[in-house]
PDB file of N, CA and C in Angstrom:
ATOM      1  N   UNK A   1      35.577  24.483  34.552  1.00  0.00           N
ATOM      2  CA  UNK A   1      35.522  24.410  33.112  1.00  0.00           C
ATOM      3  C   UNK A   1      34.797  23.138  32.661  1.00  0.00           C
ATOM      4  N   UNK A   2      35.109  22.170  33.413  1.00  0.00           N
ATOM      5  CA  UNK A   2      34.391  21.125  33.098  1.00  0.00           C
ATOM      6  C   UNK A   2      33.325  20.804  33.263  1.00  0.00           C
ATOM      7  N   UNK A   3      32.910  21.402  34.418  1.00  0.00           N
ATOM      8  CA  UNK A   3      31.443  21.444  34.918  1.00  0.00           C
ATOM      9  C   UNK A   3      30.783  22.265  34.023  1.00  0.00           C
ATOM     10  N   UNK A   4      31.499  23.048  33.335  1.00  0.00           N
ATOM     11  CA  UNK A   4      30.246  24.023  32.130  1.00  0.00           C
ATOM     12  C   UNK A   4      29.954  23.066  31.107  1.00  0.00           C
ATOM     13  N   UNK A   5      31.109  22.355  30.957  1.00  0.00           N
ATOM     14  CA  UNK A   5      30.536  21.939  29.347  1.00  0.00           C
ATOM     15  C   UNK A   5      29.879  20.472  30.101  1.00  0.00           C
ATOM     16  N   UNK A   6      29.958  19.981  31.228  1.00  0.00           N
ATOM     17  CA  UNK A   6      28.814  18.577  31.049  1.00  0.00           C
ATOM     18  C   UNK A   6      27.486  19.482  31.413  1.00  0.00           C
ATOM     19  N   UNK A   7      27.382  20.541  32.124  1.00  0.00           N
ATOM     20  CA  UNK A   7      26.286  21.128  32.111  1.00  0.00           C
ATOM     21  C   UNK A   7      25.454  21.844  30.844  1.00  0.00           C
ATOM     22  N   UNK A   8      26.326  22.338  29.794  1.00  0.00           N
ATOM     23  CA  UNK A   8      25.765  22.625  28.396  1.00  0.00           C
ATOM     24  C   UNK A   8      25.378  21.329  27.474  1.00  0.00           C
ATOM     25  N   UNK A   9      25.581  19.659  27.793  1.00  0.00           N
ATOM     26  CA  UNK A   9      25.204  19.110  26.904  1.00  0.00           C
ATOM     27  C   UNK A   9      24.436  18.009  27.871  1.00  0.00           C
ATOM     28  N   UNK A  10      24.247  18.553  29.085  1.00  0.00           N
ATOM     29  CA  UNK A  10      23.637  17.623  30.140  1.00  0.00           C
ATOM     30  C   UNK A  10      21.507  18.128  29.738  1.00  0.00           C
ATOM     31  N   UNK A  11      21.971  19.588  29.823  1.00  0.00           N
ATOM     32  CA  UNK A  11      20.545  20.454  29.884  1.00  0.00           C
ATOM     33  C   UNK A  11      19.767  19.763  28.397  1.00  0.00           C
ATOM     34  N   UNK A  12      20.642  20.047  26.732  1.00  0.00           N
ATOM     35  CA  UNK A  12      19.969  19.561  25.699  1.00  0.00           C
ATOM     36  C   UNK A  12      19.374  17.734  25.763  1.00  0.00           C
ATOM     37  N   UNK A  13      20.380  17.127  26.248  1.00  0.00           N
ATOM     38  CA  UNK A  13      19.745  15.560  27.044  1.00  0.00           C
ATOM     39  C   UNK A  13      18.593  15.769  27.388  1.00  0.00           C
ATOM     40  N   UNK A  14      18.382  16.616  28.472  1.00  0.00           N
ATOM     41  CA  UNK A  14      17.394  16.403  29.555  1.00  0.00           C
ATOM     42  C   UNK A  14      16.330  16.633  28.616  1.00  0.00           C
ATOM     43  N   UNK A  15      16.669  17.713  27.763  1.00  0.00           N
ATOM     44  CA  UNK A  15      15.146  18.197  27.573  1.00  0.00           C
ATOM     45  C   UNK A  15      14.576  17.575  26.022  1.00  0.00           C
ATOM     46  N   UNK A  16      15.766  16.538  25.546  1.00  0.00           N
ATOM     47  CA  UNK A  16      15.247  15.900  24.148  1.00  0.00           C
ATOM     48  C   UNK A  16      14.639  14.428  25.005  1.00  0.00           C
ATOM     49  N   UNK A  17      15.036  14.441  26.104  1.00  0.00           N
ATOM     50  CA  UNK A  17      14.542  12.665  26.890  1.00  0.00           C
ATOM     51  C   UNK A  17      12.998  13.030  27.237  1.00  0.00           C
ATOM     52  N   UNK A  18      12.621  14.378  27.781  1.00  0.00           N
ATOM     53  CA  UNK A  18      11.478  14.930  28.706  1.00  0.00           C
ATOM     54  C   UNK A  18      10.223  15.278  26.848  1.00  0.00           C
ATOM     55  N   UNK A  19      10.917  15.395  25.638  1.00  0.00           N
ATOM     56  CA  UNK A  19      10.346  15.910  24.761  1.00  0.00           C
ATOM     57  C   UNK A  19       9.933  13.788  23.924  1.00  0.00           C
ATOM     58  N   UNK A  20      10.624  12.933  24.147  1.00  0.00           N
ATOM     59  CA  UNK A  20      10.373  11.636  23.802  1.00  0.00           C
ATOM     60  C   UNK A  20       9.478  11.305  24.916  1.00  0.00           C
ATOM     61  N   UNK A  21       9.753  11.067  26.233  1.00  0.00           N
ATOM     62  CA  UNK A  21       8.802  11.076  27.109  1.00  0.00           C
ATOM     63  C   UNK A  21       7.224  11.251  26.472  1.00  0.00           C
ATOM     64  N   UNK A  22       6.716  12.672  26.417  1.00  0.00           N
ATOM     65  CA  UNK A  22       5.732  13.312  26.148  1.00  0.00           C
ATOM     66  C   UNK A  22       4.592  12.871  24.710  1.00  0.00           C
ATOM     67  N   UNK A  23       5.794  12.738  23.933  1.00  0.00           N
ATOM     68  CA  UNK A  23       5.281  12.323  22.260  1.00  0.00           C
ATOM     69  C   UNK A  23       4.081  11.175  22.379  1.00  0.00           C
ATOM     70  N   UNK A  24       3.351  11.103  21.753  1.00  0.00           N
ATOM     71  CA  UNK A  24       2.286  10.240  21.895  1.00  0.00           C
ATOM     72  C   UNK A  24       2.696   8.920  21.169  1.00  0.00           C
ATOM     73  N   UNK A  25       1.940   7.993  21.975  1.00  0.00           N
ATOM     74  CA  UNK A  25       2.486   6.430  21.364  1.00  0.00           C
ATOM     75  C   UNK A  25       1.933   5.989  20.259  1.00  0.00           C
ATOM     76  N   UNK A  26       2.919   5.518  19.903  1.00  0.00           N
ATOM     77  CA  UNK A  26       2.603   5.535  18.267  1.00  0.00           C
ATOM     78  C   UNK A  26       1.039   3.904  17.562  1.00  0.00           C
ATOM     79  N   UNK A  27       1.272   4.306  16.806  1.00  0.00           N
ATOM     80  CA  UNK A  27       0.178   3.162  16.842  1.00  0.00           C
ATOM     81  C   UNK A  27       0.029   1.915  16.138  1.00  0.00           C
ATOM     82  N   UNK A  28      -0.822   1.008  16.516  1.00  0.00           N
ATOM     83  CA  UNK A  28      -0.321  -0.704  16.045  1.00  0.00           C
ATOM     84  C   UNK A  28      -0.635  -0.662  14.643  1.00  0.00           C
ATOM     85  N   UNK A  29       0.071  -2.087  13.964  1.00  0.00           N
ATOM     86  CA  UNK A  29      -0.133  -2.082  12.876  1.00  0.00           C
ATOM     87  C   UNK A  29      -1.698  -2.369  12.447  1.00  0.00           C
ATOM     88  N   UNK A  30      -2.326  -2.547  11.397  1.00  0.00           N
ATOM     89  CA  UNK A  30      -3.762  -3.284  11.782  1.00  0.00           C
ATOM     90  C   UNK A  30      -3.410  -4.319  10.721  1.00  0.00           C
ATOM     91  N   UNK A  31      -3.977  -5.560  11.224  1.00  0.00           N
ATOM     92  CA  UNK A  31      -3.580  -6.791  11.194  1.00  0.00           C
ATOM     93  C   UNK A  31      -4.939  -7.761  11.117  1.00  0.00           C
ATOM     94  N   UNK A  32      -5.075  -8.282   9.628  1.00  0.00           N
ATOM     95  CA  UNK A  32      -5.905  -9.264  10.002  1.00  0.00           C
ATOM     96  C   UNK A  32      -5.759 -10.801   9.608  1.00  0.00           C
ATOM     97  N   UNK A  33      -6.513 -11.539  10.098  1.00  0.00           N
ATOM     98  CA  UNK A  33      -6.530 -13.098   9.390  1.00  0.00           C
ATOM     99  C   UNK A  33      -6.460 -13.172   8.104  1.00  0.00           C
ATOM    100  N   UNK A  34      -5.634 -13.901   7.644  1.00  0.00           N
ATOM    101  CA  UNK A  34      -5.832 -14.149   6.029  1.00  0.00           C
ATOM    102  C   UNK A  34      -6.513 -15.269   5.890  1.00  0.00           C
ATOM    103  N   UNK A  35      -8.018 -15.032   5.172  1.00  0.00           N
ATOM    104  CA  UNK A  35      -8.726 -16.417   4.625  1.00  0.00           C
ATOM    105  C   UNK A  35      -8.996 -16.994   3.893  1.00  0.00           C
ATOM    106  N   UNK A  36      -8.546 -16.201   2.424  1.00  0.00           N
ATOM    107  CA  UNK A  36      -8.265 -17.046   1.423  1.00  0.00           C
ATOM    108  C   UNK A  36      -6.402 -17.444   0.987  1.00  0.00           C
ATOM    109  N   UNK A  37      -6.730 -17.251  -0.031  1.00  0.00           N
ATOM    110  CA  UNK A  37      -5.025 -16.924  -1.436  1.00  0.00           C
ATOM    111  C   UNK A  37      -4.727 -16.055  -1.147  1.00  0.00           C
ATOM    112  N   UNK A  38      -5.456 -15.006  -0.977  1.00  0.00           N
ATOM    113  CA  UNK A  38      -4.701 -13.358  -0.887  1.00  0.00           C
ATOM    114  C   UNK A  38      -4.877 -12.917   0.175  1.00  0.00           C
ATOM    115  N   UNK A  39      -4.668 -11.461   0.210  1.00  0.00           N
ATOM    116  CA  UNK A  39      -4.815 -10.396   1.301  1.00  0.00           C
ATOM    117  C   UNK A  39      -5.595  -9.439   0.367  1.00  0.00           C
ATOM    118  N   UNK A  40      -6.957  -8.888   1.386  1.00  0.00           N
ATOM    119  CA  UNK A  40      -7.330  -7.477   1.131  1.00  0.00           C
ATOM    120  C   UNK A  40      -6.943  -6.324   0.290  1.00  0.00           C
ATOM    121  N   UNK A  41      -7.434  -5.708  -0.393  1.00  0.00           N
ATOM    122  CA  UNK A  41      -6.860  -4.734  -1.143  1.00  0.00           C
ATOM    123  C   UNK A  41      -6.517  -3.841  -0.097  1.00  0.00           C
ATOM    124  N   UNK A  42      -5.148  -3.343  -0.415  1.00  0.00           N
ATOM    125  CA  UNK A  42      -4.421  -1.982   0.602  1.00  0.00           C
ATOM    126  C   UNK A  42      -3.693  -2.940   1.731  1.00  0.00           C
ATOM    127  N   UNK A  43      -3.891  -4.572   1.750  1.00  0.00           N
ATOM    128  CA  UNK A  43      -2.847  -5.100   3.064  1.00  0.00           C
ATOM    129  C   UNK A  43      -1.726  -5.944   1.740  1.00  0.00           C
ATOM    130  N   UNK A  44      -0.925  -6.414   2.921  1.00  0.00           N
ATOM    131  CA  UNK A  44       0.376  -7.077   2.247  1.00  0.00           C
ATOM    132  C   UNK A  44       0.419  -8.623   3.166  1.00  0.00           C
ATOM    133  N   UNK A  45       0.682  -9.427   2.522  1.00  0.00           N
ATOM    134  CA  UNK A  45       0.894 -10.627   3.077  1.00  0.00           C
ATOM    135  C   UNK A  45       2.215 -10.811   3.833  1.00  0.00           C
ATOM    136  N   UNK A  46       1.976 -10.933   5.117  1.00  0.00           N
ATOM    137  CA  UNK A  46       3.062 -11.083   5.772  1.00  0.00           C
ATOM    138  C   UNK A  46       3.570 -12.662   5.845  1.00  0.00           C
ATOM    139  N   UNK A  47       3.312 -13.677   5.199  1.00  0.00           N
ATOM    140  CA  UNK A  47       3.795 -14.712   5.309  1.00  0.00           C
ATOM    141  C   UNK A  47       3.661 -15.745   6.595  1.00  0.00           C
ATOM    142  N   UNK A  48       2.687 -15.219   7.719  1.00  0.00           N
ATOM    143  CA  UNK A  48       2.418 -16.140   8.473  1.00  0.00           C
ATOM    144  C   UNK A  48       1.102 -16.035   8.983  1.00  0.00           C
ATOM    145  N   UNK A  49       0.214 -16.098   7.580  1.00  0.00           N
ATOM    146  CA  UNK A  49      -1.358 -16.663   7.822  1.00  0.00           C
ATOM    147  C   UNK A  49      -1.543 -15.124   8.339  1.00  0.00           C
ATOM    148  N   UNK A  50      -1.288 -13.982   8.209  1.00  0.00           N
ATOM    149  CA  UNK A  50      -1.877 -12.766   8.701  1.00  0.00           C
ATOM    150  C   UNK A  50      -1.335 -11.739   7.432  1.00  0.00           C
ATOM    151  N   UNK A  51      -2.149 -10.632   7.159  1.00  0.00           N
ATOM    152  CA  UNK A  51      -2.518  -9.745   6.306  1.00  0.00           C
ATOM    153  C   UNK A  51      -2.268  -7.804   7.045  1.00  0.00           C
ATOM    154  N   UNK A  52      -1.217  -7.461   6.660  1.00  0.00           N
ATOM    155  CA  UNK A  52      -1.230  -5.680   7.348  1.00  0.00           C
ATOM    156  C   UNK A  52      -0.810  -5.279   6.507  1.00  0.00           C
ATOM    157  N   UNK A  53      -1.551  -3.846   7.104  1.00  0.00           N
ATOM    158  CA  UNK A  53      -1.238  -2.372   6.318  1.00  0.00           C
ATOM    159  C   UNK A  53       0.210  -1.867   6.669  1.00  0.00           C
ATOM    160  N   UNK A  54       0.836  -2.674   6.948  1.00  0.00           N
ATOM    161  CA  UNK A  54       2.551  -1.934   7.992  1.00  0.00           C
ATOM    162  C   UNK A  54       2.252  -0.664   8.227  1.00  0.00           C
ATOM    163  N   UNK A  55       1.209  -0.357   9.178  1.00  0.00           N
ATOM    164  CA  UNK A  55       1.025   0.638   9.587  1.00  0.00           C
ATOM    165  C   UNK A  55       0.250   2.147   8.943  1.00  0.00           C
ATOM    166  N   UNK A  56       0.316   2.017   7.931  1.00  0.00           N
ATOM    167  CA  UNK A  56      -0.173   2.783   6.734  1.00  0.00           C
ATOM    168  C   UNK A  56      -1.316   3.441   6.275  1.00  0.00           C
ATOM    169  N   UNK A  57      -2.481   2.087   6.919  1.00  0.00           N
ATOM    170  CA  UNK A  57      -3.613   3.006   6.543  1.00  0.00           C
ATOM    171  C   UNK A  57      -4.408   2.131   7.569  1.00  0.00           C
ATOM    172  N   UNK A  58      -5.561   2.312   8.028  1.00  0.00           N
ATOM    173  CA  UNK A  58      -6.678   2.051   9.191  1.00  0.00           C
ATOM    174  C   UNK A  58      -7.959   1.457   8.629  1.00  0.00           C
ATOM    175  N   UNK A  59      -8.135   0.557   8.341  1.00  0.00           N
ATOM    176  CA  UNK A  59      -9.853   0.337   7.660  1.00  0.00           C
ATOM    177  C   UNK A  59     -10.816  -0.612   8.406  1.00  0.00           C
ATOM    178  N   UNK A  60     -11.822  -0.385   8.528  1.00  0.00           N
ATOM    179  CA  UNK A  60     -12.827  -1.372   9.264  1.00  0.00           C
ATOM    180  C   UNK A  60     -13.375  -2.519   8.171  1.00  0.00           C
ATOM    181  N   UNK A  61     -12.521  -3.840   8.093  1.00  0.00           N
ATOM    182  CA  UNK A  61     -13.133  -4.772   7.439  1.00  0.00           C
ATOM    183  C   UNK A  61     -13.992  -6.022   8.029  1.00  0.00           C
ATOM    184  N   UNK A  62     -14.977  -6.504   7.447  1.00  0.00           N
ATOM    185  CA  UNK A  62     -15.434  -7.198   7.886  1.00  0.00           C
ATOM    186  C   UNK A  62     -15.646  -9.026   7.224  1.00  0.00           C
ATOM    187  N   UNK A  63     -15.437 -10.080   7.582  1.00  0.00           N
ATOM    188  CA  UNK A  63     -15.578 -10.934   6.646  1.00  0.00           C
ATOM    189  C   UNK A  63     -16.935 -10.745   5.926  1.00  0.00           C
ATOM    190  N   UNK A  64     -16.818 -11.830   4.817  1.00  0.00           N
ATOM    191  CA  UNK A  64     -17.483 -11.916   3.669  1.00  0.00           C
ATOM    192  C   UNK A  64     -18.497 -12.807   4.228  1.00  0.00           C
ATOM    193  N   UNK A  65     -18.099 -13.889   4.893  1.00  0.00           N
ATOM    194  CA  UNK A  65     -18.550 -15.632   4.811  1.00  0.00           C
ATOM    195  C   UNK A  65     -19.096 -16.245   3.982  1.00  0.00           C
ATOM    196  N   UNK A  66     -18.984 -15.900   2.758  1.00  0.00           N
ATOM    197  CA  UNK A  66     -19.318 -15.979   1.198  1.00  0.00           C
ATOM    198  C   UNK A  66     -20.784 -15.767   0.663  1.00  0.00           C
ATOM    199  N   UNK A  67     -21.113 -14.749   1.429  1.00  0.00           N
ATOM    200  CA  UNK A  67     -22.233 -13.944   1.387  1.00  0.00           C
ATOM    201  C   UNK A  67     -21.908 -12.586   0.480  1.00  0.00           C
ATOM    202  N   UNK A  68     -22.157 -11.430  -0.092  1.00  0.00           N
ATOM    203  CA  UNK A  68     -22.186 -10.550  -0.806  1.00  0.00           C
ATOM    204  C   UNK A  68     -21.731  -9.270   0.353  1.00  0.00           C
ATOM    205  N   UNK A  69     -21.828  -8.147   0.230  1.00  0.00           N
ATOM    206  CA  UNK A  69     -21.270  -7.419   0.902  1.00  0.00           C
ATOM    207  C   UNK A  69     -22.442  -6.360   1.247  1.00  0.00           C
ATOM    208  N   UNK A  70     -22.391  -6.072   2.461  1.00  0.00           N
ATOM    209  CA  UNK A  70     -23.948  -5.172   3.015  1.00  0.00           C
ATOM    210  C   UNK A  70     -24.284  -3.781   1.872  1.00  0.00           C
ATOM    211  N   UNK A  71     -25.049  -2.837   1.968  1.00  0.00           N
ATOM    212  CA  UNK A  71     -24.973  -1.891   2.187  1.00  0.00           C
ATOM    213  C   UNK A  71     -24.052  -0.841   2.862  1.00  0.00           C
ATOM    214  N   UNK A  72     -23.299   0.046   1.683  1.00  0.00           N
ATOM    215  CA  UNK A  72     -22.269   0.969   2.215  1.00  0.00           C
ATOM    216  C   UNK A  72     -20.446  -0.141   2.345  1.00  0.00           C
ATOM    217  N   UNK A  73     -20.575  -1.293   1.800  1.00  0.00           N
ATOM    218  CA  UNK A  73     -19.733  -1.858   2.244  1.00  0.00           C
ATOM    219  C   UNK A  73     -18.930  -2.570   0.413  1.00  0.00           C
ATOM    220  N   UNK A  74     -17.743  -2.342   0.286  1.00  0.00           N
ATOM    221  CA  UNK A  74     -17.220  -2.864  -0.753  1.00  0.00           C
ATOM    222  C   UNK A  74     -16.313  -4.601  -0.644  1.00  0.00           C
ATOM    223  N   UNK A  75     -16.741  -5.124  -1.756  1.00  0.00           N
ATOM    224  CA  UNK A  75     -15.828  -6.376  -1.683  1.00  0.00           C
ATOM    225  C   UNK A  75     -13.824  -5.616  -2.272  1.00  0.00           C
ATOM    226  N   UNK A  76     -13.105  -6.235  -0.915  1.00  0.00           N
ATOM    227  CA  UNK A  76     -11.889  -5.977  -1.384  1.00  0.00           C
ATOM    228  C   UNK A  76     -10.862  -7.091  -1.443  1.00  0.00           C
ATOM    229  N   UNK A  77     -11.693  -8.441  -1.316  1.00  0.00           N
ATOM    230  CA  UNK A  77     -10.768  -9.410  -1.705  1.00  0.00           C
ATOM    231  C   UNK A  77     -10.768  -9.799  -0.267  1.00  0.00           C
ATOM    232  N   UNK A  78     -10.383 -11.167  -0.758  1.00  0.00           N
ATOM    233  CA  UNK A  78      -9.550 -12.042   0.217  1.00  0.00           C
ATOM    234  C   UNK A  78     -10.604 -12.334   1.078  1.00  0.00           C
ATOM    235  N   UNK A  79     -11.782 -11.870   1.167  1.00  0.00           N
ATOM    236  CA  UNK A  79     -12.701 -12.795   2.187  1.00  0.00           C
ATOM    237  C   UNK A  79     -13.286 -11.883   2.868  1.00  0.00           C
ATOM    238  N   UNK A  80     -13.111 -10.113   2.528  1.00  0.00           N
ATOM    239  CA  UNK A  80     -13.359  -9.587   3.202  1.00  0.00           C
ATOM    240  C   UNK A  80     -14.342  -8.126   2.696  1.00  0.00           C
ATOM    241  N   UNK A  81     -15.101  -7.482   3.322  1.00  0.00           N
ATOM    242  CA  UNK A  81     -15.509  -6.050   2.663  1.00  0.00           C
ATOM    243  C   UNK A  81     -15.069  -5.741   3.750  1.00  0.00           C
ATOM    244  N   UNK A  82     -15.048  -4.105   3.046  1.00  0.00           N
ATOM    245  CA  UNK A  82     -14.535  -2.980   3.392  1.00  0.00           C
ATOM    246  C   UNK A  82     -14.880  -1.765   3.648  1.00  0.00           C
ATOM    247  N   UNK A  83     -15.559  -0.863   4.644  1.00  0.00           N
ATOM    248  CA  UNK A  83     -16.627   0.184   4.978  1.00  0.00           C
ATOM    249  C   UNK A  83     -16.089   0.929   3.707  1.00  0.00           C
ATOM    250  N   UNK A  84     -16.815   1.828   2.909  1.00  0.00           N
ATOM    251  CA  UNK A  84     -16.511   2.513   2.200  1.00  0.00           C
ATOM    252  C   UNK A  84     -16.324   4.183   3.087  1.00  0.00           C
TER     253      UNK A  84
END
């Protein structure tokens, strides 16, 4: 009797551990230098000289170096453009 029931909640274990196993790894926050006062439009100031999306959204920024912003590329603050 006992052996049924660790075997009925042994099998759902196995196969929720083998289903975490499998799941794909999740992914980093994106994180950049903060170089002015602020952070980037769409990041949040994390309070130690660095700027993230907590995970949220993905963007390819590039500094400014107080130059104007290329072609295809928007100013979004803080020191940085932003691929459109």
């Amino acid at each position: 009797m006992l052996q049924r029931l660790v075997n009925r909640i042994a099998l759902p274990i196995a196969a929720a551990s083998t289903c975490l196993a499998l799941a794909a790894p999740a992914h980093a926050q994106r994180v950049v230098p903060k170089i002015g006062n602020i952070c980037p439009l769409g990041y949040v100031d994390t309070f130690n000289g660095k700027c993230s999306t907590l995970g949220l959204m993905n963007y390819t920024l590039q500094p400014t170096n107080g130059q104007a912003c290329p072609s295809g590329w928007m100013n979004v603050g803080g020191g940085y453009c932003r691929e459109k």
